[in-house]
N, C-alpha and C. Protein backbone atom coordinates (compact mmCIF):
# COMPACT_ATOMS: atom_id res chain seq x y z
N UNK A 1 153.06 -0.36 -143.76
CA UNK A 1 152.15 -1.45 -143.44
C UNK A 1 151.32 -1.05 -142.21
N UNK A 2 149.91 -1.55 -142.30
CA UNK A 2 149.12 -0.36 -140.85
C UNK A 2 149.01 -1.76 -140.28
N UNK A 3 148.93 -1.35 -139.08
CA UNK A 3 149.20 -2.41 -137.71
C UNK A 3 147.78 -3.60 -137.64
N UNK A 4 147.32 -3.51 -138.25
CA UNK A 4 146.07 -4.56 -138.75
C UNK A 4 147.19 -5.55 -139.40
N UNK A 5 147.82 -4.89 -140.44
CA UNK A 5 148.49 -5.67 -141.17
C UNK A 5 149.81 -6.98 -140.68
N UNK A 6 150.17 -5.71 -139.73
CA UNK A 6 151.43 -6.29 -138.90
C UNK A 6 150.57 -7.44 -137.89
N UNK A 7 149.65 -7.16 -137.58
CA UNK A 7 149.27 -8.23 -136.56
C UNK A 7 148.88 -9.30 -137.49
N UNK A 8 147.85 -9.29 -138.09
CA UNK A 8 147.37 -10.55 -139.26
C UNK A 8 149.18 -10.90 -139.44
N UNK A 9 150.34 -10.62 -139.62
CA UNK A 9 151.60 -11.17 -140.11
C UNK A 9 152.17 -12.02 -138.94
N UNK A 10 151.36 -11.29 -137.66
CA UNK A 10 152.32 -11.72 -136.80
C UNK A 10 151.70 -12.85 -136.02
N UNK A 11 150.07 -12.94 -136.26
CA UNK A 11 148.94 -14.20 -135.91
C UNK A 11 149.86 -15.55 -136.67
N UNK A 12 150.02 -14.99 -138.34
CA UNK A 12 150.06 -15.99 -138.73
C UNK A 12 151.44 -16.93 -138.94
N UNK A 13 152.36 -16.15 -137.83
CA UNK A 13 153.84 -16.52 -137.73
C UNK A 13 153.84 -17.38 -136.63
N UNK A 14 153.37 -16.65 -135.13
CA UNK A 14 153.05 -16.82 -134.44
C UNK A 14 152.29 -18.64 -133.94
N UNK A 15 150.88 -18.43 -134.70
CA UNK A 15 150.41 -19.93 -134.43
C UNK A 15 150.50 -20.29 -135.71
N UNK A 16 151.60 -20.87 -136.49
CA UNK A 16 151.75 -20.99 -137.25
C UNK A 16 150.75 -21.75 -138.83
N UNK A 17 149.90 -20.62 -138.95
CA UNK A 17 148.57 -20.67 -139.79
C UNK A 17 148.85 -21.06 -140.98
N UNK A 18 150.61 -21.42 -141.11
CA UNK A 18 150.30 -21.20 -142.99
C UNK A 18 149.85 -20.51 -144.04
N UNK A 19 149.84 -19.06 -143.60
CA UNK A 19 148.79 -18.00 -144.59
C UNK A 19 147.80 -17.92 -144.25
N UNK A 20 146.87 -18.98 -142.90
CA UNK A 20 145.54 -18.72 -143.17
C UNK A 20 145.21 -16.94 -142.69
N UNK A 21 146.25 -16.72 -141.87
CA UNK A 21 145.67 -15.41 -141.16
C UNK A 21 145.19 -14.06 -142.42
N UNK A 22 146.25 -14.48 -143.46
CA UNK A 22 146.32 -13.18 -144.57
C UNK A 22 145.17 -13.36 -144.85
N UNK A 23 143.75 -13.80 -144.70
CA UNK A 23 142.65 -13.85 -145.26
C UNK A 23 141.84 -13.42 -144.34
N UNK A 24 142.44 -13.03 -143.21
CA UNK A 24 141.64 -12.73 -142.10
C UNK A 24 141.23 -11.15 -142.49
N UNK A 25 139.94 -10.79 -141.97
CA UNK A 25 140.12 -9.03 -142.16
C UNK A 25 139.56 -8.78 -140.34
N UNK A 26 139.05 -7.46 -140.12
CA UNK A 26 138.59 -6.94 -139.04
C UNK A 26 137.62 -7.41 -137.94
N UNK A 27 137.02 -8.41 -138.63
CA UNK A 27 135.75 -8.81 -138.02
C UNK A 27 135.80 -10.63 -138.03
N UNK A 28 136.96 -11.03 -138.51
CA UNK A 28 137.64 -12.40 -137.82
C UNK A 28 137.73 -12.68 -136.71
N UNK A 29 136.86 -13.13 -136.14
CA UNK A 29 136.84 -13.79 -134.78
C UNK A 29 137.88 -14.56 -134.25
N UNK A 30 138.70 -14.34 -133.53
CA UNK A 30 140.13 -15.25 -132.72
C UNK A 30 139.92 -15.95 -131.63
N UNK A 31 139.63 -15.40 -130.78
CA UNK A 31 139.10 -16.56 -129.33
C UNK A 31 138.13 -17.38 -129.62
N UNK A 32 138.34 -19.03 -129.67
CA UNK A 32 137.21 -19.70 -130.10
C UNK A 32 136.95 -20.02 -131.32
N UNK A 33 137.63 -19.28 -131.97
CA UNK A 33 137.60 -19.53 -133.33
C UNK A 33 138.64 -20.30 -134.05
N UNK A 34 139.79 -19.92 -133.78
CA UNK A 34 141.36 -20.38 -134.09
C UNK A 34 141.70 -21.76 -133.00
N UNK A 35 141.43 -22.81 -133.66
CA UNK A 35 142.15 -23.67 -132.42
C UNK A 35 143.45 -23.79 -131.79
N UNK A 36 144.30 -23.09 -132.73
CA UNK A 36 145.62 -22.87 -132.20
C UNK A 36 145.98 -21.48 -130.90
N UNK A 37 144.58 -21.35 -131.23
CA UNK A 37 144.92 -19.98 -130.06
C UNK A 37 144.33 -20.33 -128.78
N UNK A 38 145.55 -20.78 -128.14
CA UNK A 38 145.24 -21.14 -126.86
C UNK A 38 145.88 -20.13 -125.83
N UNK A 39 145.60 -20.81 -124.59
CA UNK A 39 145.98 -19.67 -123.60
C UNK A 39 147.86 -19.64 -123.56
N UNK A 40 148.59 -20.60 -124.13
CA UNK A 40 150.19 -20.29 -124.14
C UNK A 40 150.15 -19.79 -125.60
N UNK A 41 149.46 -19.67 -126.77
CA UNK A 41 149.33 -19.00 -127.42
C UNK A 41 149.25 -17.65 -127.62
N UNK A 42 148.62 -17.25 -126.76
CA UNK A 42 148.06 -15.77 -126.42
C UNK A 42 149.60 -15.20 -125.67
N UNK A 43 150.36 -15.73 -124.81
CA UNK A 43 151.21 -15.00 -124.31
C UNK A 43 152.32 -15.47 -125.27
N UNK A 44 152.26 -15.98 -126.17
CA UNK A 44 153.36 -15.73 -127.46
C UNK A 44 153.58 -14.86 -127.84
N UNK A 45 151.73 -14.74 -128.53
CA UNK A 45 151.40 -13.39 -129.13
C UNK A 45 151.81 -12.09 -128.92
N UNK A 46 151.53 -11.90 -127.40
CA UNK A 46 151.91 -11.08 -126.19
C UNK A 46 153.62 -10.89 -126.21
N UNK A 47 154.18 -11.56 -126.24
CA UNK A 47 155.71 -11.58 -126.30
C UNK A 47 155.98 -10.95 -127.96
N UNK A 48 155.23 -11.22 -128.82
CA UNK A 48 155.96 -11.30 -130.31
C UNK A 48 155.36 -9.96 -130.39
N UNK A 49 154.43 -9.48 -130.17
CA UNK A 49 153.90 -7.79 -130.39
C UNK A 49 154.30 -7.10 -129.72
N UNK A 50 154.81 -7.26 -128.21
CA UNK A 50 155.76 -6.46 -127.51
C UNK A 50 156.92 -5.95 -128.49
N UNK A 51 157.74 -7.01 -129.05
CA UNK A 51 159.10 -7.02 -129.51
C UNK A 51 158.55 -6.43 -130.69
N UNK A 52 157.78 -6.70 -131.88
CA UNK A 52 157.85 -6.15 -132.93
C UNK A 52 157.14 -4.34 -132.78
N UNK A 53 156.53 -4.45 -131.91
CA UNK A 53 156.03 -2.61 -131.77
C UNK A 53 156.74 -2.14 -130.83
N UNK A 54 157.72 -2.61 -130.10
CA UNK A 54 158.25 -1.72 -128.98
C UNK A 54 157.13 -1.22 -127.98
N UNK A 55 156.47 -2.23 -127.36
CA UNK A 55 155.40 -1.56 -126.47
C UNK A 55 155.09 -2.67 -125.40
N UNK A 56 154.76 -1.96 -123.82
CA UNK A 56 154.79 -3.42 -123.07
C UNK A 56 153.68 -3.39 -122.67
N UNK A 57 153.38 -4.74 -122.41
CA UNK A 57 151.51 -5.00 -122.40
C UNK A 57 151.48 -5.13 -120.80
N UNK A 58 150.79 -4.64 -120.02
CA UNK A 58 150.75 -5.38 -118.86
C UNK A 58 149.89 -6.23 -118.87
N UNK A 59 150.06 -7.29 -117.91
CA UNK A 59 148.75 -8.11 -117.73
C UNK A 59 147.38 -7.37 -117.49
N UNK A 60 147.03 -6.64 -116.67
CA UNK A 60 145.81 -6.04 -116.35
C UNK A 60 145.29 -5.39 -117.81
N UNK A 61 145.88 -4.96 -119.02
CA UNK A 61 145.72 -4.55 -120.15
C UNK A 61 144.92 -5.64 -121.07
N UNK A 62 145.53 -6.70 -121.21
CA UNK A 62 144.81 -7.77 -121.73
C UNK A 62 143.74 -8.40 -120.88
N UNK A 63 142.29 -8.83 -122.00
CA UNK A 63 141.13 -9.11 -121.72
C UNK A 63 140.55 -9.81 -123.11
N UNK A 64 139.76 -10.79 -122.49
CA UNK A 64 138.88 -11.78 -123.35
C UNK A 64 138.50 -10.91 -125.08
N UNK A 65 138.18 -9.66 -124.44
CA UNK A 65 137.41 -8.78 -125.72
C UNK A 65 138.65 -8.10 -126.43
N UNK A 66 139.99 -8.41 -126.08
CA UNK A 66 141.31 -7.76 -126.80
C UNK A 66 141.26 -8.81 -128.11
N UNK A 67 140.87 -9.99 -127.20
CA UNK A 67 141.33 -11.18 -128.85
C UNK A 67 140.21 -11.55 -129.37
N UNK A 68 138.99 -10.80 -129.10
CA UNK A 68 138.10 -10.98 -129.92
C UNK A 68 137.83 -11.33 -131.39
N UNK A 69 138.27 -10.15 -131.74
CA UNK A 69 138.36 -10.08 -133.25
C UNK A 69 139.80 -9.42 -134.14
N UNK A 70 140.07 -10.18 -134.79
CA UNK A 70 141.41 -8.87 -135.61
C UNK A 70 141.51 -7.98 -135.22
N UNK A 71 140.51 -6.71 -135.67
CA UNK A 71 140.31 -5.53 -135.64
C UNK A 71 140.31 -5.32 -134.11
N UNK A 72 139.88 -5.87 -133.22
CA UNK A 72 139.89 -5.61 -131.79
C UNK A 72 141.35 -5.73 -131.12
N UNK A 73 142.05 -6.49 -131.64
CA UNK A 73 143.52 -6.63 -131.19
C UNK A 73 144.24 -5.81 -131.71
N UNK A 74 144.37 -5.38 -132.93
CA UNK A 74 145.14 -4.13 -133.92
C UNK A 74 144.55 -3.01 -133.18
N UNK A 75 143.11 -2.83 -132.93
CA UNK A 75 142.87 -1.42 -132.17
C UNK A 75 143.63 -1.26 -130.70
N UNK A 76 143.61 -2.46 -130.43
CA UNK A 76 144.48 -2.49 -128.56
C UNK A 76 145.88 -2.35 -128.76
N UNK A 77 146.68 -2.63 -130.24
CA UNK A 77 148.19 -2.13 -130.51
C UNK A 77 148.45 -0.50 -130.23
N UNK A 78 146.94 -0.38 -131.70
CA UNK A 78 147.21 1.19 -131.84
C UNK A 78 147.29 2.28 -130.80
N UNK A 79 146.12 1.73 -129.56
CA UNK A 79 146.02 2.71 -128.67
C UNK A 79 147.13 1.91 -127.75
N UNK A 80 148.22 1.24 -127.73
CA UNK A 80 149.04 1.03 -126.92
C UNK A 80 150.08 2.68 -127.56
N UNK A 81 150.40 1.82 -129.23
CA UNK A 81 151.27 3.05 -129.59
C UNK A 81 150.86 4.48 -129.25
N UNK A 82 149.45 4.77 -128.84
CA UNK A 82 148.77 5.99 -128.81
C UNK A 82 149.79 6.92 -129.41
């Protein structure tokens, strides 16, 4: 499963979307877009992608343009896993 995938699984566990996330692709807008994604939202997120990739986020790492879009948050996993 490529980490686009894992995140769309883990959006939609997370703020609990009901499936809407599986319809999401790359260019799904998240900040502003999702009303469930609020700012204690975001450090859910932050907590639940730590644990499922084994990788630790620092604060200074996360930024407005990380939760931009799908594809913008799966790219900020990948180059965590670098």
């Amino acid at each position: 499963m490529s980490s686009l995938d894992q995140v769309k699984n883990i959006l939609d566990s997370t703020l609990s979307l009901n499936g809407r996330a599986l319809g999401f692709d790359r260019n799904t807008a998240l900040l502003g877009n999702i009303p469930e994604l609020d700012s204690m939202a975001v450090v859910s997120l932050i907590t639940t992608i730590e644990e499922q990739f084994g990788i630790i986020i620092d604060d200074d790492d996360v930024s407005a343009e990380t939760f931009e879009t799908l594809g913008s948050l799966a790219d900020f996993v990948d180059q965590k896993l670098g």
